[in-house]
PDB file of N, CA and C in Angstrom:
ATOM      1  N   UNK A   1     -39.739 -24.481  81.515  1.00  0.00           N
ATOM      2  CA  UNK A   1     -38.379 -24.656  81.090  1.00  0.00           C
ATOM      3  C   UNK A   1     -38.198 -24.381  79.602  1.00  0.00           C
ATOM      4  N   UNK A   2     -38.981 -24.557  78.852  1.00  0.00           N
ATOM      5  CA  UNK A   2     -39.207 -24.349  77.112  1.00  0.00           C
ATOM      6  C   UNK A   2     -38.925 -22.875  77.031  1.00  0.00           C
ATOM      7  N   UNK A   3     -39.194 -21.747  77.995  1.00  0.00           N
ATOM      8  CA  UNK A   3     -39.072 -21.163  77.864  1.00  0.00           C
ATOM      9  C   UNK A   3     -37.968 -20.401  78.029  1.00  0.00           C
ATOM     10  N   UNK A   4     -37.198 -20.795  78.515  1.00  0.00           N
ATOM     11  CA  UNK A   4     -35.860 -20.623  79.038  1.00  0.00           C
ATOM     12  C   UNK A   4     -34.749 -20.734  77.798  1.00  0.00           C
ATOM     13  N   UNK A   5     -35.247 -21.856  77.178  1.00  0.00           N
ATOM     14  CA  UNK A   5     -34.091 -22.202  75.975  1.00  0.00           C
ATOM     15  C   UNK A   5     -34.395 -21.177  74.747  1.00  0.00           C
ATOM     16  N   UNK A   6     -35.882 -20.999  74.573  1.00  0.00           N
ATOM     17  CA  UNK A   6     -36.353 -19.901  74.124  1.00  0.00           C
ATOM     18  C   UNK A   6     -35.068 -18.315  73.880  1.00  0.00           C
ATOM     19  N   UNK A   7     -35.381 -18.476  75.078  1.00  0.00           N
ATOM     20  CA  UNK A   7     -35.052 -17.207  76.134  1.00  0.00           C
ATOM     21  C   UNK A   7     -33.297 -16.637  75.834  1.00  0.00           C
ATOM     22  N   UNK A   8     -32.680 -17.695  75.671  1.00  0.00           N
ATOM     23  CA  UNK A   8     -31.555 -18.216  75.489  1.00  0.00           C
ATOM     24  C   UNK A   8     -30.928 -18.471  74.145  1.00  0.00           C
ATOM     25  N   UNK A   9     -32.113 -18.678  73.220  1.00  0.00           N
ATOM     26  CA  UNK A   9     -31.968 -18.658  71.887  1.00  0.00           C
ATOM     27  C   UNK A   9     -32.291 -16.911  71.194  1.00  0.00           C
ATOM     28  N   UNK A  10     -33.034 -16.247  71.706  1.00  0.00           N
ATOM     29  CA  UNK A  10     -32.814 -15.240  71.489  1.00  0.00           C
ATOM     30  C   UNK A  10     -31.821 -14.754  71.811  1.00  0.00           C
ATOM     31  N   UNK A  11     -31.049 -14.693  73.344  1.00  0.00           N
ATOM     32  CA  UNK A  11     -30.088 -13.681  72.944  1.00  0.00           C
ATOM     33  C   UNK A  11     -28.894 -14.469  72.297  1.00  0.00           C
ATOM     34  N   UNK A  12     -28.783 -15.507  72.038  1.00  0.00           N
ATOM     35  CA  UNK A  12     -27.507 -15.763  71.181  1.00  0.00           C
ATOM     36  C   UNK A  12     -28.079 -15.438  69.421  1.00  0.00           C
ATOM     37  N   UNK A  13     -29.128 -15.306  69.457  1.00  0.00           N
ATOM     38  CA  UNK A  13     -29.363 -14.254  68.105  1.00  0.00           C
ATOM     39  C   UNK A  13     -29.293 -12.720  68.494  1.00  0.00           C
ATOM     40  N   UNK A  14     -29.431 -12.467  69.485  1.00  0.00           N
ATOM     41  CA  UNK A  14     -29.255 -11.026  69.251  1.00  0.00           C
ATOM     42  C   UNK A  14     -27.256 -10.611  69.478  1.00  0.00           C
ATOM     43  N   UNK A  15     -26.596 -11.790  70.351  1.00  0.00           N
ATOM     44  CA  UNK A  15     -25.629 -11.710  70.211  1.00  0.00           C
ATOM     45  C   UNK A  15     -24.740 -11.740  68.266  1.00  0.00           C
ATOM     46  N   UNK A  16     -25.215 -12.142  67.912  1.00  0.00           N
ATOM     47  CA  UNK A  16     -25.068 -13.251  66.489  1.00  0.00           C
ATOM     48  C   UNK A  16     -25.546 -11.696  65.565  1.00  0.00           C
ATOM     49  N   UNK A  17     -26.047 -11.013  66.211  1.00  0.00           N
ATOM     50  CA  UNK A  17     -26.806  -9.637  64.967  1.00  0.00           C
ATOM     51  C   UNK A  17     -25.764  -8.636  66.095  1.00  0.00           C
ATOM     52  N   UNK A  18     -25.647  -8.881  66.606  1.00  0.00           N
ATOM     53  CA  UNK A  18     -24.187  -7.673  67.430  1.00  0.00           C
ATOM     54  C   UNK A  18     -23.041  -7.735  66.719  1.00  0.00           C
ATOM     55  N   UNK A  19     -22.810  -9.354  66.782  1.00  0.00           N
ATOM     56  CA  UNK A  19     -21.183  -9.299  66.336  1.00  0.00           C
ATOM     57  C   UNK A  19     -21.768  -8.797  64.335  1.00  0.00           C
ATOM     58  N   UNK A  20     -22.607  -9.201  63.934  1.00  0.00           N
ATOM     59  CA  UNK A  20     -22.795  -8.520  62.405  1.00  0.00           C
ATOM     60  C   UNK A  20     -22.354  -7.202  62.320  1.00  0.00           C
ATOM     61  N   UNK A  21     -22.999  -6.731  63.077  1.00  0.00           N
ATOM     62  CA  UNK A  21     -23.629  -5.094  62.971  1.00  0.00           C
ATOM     63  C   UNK A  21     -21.451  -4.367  63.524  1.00  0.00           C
ATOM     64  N   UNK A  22     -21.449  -5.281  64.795  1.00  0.00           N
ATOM     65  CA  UNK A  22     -19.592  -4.913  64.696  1.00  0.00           C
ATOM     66  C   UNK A  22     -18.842  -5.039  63.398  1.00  0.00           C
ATOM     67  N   UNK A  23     -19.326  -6.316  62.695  1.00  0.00           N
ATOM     68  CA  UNK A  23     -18.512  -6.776  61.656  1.00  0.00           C
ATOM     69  C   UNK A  23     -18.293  -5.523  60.458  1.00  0.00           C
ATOM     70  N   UNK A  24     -19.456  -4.872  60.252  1.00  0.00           N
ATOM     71  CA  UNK A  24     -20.454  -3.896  59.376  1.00  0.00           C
ATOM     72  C   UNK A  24     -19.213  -3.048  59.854  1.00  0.00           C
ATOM     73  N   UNK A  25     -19.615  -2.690  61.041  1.00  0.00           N
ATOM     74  CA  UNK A  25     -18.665  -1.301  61.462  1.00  0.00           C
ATOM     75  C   UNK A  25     -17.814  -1.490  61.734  1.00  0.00           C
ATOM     76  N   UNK A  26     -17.027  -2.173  61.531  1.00  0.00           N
ATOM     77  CA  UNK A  26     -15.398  -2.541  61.262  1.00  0.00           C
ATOM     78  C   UNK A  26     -15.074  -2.104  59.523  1.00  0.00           C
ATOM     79  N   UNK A  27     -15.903  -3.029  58.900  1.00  0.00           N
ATOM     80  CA  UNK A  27     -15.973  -3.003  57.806  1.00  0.00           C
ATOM     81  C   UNK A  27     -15.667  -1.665  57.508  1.00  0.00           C
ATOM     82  N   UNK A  28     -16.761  -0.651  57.528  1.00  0.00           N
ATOM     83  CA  UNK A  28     -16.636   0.546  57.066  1.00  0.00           C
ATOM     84  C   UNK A  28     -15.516   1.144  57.793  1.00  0.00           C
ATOM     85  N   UNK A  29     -15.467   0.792  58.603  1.00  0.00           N
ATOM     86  CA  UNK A  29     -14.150   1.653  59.353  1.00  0.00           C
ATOM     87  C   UNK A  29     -13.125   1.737  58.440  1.00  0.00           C
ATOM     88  N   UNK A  30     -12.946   0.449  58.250  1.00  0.00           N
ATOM     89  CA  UNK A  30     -11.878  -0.107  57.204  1.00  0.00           C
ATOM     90  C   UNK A  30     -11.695   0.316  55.811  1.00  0.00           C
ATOM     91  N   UNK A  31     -13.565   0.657  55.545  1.00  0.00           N
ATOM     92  CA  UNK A  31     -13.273   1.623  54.034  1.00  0.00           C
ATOM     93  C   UNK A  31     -13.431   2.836  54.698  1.00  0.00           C
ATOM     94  N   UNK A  32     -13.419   4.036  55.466  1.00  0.00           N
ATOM     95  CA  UNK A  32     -13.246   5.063  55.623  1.00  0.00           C
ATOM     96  C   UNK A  32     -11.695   5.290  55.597  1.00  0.00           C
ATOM     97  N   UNK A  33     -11.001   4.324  56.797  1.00  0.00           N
ATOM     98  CA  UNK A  33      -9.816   4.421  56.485  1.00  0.00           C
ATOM     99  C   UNK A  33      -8.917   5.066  55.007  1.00  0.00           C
ATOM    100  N   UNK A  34      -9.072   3.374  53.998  1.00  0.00           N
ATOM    101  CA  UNK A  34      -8.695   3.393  52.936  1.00  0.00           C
ATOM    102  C   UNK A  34      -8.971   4.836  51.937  1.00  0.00           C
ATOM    103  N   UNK A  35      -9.797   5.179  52.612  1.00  0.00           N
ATOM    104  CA  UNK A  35     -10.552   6.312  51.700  1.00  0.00           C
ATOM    105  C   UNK A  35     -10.078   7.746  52.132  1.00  0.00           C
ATOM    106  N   UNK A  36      -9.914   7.474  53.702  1.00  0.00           N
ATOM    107  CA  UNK A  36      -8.657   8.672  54.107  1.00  0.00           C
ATOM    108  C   UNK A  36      -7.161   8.654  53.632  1.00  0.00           C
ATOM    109  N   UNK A  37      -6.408   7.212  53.753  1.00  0.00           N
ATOM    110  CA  UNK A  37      -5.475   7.591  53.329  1.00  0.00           C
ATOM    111  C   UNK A  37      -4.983   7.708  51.725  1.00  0.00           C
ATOM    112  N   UNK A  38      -6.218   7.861  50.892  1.00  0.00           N
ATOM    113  CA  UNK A  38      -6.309   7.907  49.427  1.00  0.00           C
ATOM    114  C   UNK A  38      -6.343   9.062  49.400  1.00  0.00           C
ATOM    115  N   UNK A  39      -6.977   9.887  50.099  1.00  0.00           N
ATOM    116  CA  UNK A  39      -7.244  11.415  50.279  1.00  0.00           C
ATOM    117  C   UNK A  39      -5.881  11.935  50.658  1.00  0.00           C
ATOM    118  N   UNK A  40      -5.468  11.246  51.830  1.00  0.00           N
ATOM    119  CA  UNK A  40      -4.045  11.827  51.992  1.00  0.00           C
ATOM    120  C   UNK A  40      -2.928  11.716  51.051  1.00  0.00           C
ATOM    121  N   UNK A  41      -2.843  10.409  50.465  1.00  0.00           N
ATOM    122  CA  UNK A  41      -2.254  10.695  49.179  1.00  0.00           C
ATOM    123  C   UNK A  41      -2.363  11.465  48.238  1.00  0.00           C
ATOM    124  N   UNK A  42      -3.718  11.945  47.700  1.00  0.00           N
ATOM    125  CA  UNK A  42      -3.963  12.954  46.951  1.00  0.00           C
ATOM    126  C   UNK A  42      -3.313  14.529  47.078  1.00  0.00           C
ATOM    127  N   UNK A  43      -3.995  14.220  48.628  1.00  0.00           N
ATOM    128  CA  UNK A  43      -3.370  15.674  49.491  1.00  0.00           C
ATOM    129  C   UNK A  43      -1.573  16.086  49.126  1.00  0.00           C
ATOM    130  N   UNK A  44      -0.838  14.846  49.508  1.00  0.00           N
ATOM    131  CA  UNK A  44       0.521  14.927  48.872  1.00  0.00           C
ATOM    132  C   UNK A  44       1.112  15.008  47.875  1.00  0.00           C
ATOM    133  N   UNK A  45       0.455  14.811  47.132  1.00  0.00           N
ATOM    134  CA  UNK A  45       0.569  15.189  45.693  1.00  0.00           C
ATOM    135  C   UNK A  45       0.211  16.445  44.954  1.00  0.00           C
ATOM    136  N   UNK A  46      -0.794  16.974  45.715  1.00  0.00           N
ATOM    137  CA  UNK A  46      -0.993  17.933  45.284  1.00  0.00           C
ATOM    138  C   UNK A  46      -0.506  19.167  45.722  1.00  0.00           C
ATOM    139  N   UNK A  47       0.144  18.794  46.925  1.00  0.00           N
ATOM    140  CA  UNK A  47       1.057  19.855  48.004  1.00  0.00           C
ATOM    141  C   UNK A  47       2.324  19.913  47.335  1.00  0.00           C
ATOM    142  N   UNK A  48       2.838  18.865  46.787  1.00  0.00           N
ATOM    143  CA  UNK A  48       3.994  18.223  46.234  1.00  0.00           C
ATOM    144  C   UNK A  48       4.308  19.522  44.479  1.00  0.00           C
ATOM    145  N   UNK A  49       2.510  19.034  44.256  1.00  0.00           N
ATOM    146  CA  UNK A  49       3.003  19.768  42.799  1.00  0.00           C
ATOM    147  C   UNK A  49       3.131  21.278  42.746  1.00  0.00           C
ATOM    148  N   UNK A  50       2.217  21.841  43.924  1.00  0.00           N
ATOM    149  CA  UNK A  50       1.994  23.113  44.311  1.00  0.00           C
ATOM    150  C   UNK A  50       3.470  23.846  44.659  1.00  0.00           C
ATOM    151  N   UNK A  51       4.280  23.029  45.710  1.00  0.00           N
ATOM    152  CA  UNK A  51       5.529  23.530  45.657  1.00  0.00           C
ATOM    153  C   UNK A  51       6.462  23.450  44.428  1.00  0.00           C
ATOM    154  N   UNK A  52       6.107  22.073  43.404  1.00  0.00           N
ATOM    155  CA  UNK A  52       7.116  22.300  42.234  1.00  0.00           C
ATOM    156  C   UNK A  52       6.928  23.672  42.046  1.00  0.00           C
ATOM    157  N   UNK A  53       5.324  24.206  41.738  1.00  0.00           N
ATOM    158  CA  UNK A  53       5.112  25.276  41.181  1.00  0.00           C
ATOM    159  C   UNK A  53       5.677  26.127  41.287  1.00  0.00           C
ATOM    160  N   UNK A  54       5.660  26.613  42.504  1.00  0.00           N
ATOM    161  CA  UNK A  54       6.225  27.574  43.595  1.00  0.00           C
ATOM    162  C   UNK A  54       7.510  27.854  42.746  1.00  0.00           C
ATOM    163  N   UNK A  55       8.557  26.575  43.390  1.00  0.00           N
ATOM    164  CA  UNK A  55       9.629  26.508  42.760  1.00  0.00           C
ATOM    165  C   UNK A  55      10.245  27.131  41.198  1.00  0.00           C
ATOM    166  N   UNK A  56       9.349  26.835  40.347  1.00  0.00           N
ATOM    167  CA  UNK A  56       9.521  26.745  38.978  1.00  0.00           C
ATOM    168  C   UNK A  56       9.456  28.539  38.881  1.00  0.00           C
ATOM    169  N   UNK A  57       8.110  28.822  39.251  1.00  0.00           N
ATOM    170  CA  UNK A  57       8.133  29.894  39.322  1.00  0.00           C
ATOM    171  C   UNK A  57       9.044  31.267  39.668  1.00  0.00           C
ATOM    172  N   UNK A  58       9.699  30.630  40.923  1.00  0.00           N
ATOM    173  CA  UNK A  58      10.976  31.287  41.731  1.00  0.00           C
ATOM    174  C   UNK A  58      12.128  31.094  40.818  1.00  0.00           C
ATOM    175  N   UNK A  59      12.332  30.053  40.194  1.00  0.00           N
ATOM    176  CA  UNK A  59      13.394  30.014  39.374  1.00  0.00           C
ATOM    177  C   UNK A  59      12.857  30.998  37.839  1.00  0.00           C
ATOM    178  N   UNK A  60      11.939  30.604  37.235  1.00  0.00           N
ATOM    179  CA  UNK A  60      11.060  31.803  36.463  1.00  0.00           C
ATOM    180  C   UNK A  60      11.728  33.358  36.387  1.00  0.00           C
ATOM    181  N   UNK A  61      11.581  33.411  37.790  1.00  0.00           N
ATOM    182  CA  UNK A  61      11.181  34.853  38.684  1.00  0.00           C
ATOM    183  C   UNK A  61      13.263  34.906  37.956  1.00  0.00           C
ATOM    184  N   UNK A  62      14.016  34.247  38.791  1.00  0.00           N
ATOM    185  CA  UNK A  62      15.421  34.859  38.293  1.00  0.00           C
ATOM    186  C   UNK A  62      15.633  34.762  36.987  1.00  0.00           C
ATOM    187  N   UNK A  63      15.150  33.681  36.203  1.00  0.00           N
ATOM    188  CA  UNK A  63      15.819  33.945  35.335  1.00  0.00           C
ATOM    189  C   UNK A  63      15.199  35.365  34.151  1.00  0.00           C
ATOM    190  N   UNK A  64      14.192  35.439  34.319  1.00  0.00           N
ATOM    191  CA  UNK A  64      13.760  36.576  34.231  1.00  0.00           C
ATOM    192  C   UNK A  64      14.239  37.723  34.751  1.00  0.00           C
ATOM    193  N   UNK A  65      14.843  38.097  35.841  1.00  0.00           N
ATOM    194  CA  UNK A  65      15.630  39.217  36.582  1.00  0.00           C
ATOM    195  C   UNK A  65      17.005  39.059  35.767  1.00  0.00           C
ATOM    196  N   UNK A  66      17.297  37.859  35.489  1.00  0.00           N
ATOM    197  CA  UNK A  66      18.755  37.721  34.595  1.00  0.00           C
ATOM    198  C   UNK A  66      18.667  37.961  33.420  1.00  0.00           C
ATOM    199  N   UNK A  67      17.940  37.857  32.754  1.00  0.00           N
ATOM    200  CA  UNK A  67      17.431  38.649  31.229  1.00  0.00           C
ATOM    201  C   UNK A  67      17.562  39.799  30.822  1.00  0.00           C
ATOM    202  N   UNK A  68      16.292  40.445  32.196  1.00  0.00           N
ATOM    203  CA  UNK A  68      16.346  42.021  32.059  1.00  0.00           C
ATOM    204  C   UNK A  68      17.503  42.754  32.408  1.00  0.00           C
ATOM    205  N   UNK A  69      18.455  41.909  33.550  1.00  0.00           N
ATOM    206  CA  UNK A  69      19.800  42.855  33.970  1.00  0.00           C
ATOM    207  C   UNK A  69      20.753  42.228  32.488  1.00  0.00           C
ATOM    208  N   UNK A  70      20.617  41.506  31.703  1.00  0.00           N
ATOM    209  CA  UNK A  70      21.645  40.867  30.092  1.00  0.00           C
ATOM    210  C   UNK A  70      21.080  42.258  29.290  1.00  0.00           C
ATOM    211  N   UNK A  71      19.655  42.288  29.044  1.00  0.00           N
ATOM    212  CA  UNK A  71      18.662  42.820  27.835  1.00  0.00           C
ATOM    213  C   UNK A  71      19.365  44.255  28.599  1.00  0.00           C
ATOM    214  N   UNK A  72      19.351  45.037  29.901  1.00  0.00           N
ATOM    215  CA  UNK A  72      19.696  46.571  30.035  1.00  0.00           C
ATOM    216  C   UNK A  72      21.351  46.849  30.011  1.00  0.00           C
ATOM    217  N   UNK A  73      22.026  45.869  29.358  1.00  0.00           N
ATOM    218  CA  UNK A  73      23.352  45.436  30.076  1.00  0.00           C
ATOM    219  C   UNK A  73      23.761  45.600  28.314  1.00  0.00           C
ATOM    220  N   UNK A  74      23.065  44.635  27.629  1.00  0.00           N
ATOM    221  CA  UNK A  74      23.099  44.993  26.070  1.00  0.00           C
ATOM    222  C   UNK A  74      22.701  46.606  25.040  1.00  0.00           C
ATOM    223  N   UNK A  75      21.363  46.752  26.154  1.00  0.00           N
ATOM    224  CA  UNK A  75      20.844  48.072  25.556  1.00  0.00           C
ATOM    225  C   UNK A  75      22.226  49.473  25.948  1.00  0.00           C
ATOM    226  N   UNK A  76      22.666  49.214  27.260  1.00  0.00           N
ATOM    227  CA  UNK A  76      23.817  50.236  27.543  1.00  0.00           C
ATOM    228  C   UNK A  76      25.145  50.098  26.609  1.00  0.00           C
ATOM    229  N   UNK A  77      25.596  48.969  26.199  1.00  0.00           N
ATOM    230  CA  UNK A  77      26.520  48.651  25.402  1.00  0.00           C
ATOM    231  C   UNK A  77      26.357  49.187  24.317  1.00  0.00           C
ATOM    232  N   UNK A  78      24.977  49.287  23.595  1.00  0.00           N
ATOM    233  CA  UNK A  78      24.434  49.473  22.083  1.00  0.00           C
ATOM    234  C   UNK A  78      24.298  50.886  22.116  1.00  0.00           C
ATOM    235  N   UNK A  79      24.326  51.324  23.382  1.00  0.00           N
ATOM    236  CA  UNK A  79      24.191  52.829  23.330  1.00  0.00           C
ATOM    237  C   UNK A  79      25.488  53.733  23.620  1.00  0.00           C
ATOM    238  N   UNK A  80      26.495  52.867  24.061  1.00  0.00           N
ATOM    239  CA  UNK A  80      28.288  53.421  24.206  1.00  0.00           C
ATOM    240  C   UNK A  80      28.516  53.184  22.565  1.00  0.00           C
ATOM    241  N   UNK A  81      28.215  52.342  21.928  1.00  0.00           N
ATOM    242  CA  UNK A  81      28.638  51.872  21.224  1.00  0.00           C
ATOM    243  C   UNK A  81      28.085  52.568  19.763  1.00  0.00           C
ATOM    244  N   UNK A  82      27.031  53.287  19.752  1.00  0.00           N
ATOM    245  CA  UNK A  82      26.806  54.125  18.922  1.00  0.00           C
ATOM    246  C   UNK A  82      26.942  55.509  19.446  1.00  0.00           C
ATOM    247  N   UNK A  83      27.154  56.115  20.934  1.00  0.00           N
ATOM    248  CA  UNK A  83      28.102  57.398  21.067  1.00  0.00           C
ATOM    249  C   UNK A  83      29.373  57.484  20.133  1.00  0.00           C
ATOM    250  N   UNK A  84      30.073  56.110  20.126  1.00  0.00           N
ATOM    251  CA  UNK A  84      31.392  56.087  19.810  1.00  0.00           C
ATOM    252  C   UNK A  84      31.291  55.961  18.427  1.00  0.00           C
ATOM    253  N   UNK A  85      30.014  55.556  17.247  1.00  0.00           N
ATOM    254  CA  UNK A  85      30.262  55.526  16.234  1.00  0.00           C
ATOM    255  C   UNK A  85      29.918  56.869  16.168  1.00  0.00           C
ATOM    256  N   UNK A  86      29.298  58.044  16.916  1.00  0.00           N
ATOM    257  CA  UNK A  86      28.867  58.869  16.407  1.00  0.00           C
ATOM    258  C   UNK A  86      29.908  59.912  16.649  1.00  0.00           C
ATOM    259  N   UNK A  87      30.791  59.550  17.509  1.00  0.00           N
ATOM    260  CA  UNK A  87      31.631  60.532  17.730  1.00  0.00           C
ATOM    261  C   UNK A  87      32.721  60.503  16.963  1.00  0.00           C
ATOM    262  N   UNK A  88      33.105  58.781  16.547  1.00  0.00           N
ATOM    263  CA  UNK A  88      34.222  58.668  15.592  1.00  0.00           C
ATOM    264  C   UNK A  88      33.219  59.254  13.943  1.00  0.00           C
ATOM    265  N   UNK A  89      32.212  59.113  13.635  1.00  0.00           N
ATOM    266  CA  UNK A  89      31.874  59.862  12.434  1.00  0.00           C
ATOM    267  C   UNK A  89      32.300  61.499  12.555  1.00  0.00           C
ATOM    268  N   UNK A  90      31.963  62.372  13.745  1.00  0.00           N
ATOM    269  CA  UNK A  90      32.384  63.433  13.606  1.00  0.00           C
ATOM    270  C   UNK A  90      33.858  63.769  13.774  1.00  0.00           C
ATOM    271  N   UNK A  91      34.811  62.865  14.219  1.00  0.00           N
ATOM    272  CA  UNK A  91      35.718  63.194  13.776  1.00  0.00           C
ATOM    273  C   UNK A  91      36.378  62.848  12.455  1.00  0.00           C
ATOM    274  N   UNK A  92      35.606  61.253  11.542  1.00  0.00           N
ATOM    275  CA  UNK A  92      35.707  61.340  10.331  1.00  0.00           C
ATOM    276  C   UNK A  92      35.299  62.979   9.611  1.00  0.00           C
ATOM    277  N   UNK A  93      34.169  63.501   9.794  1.00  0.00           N
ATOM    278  CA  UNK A  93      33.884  64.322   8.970  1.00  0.00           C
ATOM    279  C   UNK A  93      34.977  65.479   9.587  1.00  0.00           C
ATOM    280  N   UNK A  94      35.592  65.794  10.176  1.00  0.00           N
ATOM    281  CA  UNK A  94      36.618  67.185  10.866  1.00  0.00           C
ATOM    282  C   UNK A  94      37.864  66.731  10.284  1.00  0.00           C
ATOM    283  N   UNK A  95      38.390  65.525  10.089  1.00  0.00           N
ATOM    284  CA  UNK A  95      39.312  64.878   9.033  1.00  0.00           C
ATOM    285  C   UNK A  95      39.283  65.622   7.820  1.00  0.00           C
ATOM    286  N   UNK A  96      38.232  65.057   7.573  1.00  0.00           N
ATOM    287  CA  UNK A  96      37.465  65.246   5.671  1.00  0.00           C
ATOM    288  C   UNK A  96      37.802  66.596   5.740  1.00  0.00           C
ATOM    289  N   UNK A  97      36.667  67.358   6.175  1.00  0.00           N
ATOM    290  CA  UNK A  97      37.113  68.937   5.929  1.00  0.00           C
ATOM    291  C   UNK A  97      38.190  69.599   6.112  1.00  0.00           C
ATOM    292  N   UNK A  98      39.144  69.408   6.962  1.00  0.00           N
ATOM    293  CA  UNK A  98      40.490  69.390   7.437  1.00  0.00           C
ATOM    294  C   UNK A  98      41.324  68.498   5.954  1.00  0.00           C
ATOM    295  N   UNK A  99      41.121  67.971   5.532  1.00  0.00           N
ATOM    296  CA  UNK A  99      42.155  67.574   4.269  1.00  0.00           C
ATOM    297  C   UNK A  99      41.606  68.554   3.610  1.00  0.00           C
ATOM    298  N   UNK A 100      40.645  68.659   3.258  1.00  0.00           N
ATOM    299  CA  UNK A 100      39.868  69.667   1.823  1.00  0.00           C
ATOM    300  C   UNK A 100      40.409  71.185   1.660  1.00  0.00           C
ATOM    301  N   UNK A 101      40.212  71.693   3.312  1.00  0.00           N
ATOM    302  CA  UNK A 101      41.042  72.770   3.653  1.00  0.00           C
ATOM    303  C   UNK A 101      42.100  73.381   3.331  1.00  0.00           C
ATOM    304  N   UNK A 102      43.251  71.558   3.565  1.00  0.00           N
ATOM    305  CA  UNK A 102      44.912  71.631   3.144  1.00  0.00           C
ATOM    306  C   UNK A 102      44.568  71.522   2.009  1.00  0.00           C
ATOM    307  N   UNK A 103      44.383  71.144   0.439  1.00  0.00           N
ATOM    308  CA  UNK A 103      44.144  70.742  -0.318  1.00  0.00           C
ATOM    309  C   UNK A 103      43.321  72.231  -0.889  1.00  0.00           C
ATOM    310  N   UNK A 104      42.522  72.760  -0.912  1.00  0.00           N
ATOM    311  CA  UNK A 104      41.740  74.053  -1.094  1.00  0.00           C
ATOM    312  C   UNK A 104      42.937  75.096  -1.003  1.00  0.00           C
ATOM    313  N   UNK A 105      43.969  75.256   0.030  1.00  0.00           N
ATOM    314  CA  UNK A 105      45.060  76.122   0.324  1.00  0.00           C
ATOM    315  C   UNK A 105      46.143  75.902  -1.165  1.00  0.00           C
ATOM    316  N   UNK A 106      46.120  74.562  -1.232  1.00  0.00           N
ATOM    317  CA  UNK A 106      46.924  74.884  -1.979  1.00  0.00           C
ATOM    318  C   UNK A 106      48.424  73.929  -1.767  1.00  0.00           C
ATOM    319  N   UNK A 107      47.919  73.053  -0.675  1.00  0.00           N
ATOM    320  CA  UNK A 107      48.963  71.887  -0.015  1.00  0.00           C
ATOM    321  C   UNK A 107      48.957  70.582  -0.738  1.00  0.00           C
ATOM    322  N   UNK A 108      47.809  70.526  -1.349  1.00  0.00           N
ATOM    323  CA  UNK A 108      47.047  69.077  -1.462  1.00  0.00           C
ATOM    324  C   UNK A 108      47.855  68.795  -2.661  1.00  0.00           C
ATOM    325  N   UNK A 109      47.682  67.369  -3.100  1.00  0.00           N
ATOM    326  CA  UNK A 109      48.705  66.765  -4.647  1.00  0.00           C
ATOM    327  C   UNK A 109      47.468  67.323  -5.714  1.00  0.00           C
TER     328      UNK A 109
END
């Protein structure tokens, strides 16, 4: 009969090192968890900043397209705009010679 209680005392130690060894692997479960959804947070954040990027960039991208259509929009203006000084100089100078002319004839004061 000694042996029986024996018998009996072992497995409520080996029960007693089961529920540990569950406890253990709960445990870690519990930090894998935590440790996934730290990761997943990370993950969102970094998905998060990746699209600011994106974003910033895309906005970048126009206002840059709005520059170059201002900057070729200015350069065409600067270039009507010195046809017209160059064309009003040649008719200053067809003036000029045209008075000198009347004036050379014999019209002029």
């Amino acid at each position: 009969m000694q042996d029986q209680p024996s018998r009996l005392d072992r497995i409520e130690v080996n029960l007693e090192r089961m529920q540990q060894q569950l406890d253990q692997m709960q445990q870690q479960q519990d930090r894998i968890q935590q440790q996934q959804d730290r990761f997943q947070q990370q993950q969102d954040r970094i998905q998060q900043q990746y699209d600011n990027e994106r974003q910033l960039i895309a906005e970048l991208r126009t206002r840059q397209e709005v520059e170059s259509q201002k900057t070729a929009s200015l350069r065409d203006a600067a270039e009507a705009l010195l046809r017209t000084t160059e064309l009003h100089q040649r008719n200053i100078e067809i003036l000029a010679d045209a008075i000198r002319r009347h004036r050379s004839d014999g019209h002029g004061a």
